[in-house]
N, C-alpha and C. Protein backbone atom coordinates (compact mmCIF):
# COMPACT_ATOMS: atom_id res chain seq x y z
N UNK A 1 -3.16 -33.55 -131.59
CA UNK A 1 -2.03 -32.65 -131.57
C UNK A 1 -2.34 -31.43 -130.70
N UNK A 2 -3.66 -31.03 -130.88
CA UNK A 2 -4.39 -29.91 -129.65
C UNK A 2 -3.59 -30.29 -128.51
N UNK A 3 -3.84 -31.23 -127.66
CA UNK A 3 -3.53 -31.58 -126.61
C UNK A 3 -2.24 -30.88 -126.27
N UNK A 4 -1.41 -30.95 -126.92
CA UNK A 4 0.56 -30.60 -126.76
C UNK A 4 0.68 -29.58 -126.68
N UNK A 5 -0.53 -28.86 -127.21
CA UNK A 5 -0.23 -27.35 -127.13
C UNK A 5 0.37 -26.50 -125.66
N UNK A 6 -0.27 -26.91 -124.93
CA UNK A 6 0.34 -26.37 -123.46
C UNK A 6 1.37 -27.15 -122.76
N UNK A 7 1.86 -28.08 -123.29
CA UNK A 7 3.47 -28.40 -123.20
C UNK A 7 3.65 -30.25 -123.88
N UNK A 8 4.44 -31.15 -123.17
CA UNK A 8 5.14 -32.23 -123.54
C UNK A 8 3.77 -32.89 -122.85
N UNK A 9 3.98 -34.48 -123.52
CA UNK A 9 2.50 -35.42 -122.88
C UNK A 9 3.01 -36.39 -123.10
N UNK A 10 3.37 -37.15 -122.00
CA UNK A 10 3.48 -38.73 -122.53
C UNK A 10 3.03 -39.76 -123.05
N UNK A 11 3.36 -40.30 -124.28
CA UNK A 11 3.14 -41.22 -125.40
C UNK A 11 1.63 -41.89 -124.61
N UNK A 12 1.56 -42.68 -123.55
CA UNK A 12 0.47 -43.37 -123.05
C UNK A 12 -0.69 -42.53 -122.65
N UNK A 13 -0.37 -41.29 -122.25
CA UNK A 13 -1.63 -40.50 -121.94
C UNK A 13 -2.30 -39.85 -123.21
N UNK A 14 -0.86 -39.54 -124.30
CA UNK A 14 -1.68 -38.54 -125.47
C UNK A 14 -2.48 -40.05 -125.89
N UNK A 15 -2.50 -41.60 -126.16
CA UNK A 15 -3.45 -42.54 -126.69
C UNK A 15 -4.54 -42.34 -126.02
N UNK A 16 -4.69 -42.55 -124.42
CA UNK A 16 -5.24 -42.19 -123.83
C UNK A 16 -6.78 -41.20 -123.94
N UNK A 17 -5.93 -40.20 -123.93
CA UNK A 17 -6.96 -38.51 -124.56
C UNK A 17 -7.72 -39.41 -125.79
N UNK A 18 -7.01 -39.59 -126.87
CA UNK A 18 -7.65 -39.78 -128.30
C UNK A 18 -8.84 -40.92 -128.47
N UNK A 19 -8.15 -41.95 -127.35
CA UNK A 19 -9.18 -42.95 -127.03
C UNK A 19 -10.77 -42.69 -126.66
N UNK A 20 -10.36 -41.81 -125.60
CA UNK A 20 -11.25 -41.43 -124.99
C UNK A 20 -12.46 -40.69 -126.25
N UNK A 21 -11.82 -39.76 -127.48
CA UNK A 21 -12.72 -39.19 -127.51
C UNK A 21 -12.90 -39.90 -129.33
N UNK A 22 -12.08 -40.88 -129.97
CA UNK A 22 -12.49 -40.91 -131.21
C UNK A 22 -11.89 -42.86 -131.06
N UNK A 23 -12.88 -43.28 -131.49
CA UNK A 23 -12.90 -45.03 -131.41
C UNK A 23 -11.33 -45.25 -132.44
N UNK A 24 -10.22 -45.45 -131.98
CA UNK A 24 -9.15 -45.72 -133.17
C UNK A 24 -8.20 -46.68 -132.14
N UNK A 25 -7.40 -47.59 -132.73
CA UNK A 25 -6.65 -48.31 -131.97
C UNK A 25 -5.34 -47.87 -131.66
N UNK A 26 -4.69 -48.20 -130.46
CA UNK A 26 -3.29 -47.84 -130.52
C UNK A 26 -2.22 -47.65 -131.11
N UNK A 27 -2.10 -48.60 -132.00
CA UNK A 27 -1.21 -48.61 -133.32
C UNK A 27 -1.30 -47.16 -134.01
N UNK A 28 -2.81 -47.06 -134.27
CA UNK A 28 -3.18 -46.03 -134.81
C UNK A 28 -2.70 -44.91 -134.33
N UNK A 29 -3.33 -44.51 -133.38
CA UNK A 29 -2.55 -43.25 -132.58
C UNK A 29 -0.79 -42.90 -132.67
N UNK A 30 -0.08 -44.05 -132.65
CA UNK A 30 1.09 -44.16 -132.37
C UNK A 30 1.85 -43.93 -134.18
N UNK A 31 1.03 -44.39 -135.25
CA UNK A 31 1.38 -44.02 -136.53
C UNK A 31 0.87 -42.97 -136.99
N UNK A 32 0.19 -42.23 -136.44
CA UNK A 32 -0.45 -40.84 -136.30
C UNK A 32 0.84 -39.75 -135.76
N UNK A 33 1.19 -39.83 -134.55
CA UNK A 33 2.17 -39.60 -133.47
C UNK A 33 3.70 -39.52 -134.21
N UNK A 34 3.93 -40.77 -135.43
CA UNK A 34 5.55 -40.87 -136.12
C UNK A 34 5.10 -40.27 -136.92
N UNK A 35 4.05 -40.05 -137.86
CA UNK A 35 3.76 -39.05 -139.34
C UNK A 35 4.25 -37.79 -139.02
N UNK A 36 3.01 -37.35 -138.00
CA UNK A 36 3.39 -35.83 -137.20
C UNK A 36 5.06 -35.41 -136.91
N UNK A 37 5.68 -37.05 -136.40
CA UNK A 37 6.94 -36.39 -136.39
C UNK A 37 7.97 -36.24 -137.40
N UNK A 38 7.80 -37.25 -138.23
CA UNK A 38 8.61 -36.99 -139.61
C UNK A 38 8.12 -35.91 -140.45
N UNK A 39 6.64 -35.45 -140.02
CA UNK A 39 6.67 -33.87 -140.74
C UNK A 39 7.21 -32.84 -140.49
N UNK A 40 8.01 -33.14 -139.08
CA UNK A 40 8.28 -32.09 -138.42
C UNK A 40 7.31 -31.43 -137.22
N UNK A 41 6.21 -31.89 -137.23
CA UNK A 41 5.06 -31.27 -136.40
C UNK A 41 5.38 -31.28 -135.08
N UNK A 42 5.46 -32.46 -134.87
CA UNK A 42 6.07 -32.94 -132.87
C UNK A 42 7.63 -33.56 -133.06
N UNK A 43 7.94 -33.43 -132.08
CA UNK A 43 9.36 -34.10 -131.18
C UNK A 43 9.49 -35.25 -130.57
N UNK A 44 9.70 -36.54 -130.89
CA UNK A 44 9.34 -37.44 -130.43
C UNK A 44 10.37 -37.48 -129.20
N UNK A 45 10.54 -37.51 -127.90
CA UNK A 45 11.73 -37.27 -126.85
C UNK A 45 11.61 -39.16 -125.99
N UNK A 46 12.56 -39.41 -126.19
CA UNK A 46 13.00 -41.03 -125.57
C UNK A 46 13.80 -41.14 -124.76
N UNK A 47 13.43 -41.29 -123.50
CA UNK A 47 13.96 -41.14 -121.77
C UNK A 47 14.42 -42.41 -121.46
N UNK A 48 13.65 -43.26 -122.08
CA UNK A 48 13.46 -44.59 -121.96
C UNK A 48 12.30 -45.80 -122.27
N UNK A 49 12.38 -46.99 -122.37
CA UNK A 49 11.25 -47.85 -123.52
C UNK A 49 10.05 -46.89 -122.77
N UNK A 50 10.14 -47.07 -122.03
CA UNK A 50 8.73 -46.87 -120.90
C UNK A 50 7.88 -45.03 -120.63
N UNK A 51 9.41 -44.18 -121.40
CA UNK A 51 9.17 -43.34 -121.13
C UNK A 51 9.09 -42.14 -122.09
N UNK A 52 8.23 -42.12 -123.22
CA UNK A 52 7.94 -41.55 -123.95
C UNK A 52 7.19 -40.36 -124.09
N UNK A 53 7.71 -39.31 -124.77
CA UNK A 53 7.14 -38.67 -124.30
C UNK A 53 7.22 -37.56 -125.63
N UNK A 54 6.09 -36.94 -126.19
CA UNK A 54 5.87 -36.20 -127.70
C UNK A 54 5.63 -34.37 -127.36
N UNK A 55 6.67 -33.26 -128.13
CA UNK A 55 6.25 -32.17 -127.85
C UNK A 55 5.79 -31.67 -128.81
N UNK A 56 5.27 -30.13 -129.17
CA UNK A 56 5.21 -29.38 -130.46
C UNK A 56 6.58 -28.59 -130.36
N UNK A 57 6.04 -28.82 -131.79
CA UNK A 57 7.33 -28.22 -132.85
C UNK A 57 7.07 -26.67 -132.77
N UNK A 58 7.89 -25.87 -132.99
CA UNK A 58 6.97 -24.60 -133.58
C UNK A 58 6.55 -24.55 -134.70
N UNK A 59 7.04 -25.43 -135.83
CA UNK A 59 5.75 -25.65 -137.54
C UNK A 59 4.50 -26.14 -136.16
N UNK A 60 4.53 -27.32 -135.39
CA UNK A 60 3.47 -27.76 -134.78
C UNK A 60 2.62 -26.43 -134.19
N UNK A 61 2.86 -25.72 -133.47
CA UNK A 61 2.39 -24.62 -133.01
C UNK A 61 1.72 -23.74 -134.07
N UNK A 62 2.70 -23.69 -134.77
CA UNK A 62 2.13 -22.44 -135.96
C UNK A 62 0.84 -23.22 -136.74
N UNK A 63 0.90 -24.33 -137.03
CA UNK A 63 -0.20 -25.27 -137.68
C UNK A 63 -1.30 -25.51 -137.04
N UNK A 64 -1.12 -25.13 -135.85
CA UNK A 64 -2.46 -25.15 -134.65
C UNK A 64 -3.26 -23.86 -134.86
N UNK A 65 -2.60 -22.94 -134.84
CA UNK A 65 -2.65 -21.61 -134.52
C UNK A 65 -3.43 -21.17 -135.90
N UNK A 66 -2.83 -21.89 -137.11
CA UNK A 66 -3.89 -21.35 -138.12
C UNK A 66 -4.63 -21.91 -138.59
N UNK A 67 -5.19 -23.43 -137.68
CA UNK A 67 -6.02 -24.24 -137.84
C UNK A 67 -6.93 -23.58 -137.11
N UNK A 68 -6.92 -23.09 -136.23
CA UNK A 68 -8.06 -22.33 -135.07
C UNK A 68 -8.37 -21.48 -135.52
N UNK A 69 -7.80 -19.99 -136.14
CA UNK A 69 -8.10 -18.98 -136.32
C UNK A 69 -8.65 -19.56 -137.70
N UNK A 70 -8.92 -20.23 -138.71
CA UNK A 70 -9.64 -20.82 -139.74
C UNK A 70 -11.00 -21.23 -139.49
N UNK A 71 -10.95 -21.74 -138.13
CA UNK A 71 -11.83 -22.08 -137.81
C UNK A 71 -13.09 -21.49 -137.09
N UNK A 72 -12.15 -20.43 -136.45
CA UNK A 72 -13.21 -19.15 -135.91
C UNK A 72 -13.51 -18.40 -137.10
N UNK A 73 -12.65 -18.32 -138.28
CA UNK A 73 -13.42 -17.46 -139.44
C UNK A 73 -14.23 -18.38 -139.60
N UNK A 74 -14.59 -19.32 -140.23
CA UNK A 74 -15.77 -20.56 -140.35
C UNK A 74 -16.56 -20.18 -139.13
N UNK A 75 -16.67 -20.12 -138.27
CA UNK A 75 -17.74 -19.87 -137.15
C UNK A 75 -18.50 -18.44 -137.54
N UNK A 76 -17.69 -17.28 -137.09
CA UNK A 76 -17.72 -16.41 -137.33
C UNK A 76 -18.84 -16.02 -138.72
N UNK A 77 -18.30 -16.94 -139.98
CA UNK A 77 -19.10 -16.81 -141.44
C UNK A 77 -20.54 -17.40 -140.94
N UNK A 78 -20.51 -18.39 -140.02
CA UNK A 78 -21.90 -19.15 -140.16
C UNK A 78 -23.26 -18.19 -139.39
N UNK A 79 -22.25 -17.04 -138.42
CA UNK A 79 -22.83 -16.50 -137.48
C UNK A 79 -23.52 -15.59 -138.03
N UNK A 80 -22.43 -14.90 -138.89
CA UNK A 80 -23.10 -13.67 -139.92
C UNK A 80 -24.00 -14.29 -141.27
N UNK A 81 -23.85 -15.60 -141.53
CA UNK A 81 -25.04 -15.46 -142.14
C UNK A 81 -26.44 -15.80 -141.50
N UNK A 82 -26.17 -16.90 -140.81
CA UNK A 82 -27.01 -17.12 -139.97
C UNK A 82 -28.46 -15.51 -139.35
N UNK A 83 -27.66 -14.75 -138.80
CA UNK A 83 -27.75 -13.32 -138.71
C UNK A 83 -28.70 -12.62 -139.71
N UNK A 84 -28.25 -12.86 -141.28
CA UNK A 84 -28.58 -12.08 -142.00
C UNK A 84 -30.08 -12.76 -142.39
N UNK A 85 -30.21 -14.14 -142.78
CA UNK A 85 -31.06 -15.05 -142.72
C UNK A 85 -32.53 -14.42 -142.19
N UNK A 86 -31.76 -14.22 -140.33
CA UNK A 86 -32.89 -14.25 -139.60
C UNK A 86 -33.55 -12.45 -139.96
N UNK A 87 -32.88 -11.56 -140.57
CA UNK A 87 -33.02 -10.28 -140.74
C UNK A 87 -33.82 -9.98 -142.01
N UNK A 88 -34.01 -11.13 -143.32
CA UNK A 88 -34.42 -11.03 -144.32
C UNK A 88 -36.17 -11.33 -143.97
């Protein structure tokens, strides 16, 4: 869903990306892709069979946005203890 963040991606490239970086089959990706959209997360947009193409939502956006900043507090926590660790 990262991926969409900087705009629309077509259905074959967002499998593509995911392929590339986590072993899952197409199907998969693609029932991944309808969840997201019946949550509301992405936009599924249909040009034609061939031409598919998935955006973010703004829930999608906003769900990114406080997935990251969650995640830099988690960084952030490991840094400062990490930190304190090396100070004891």
């Amino acid at each position: 869903m990262t991926s969409l963040y900087y705009g629309p991606q077509r259905a074959s490239k967002l499998v593509e990306m995911v392929q590339e970086n986590l072993e899952v089959s197409e199907p998969t990706v693609y029932g991944v892709l309808q969840d997201l959209a019946e949550r509301g997360f992405v936009e599924k947009v249909v040009r034609s069979r061939r031409n598919v193409t998935y955006k973010l939502t703004d829930s999608g956006r906003d769900l990114i946005q406080r997935e990251h900043f969650d995640a830099i507090g988690d960084i952030m926590s490991l840094i400062k203890s990490a930190k304190r660790k090396r100070e004891l």
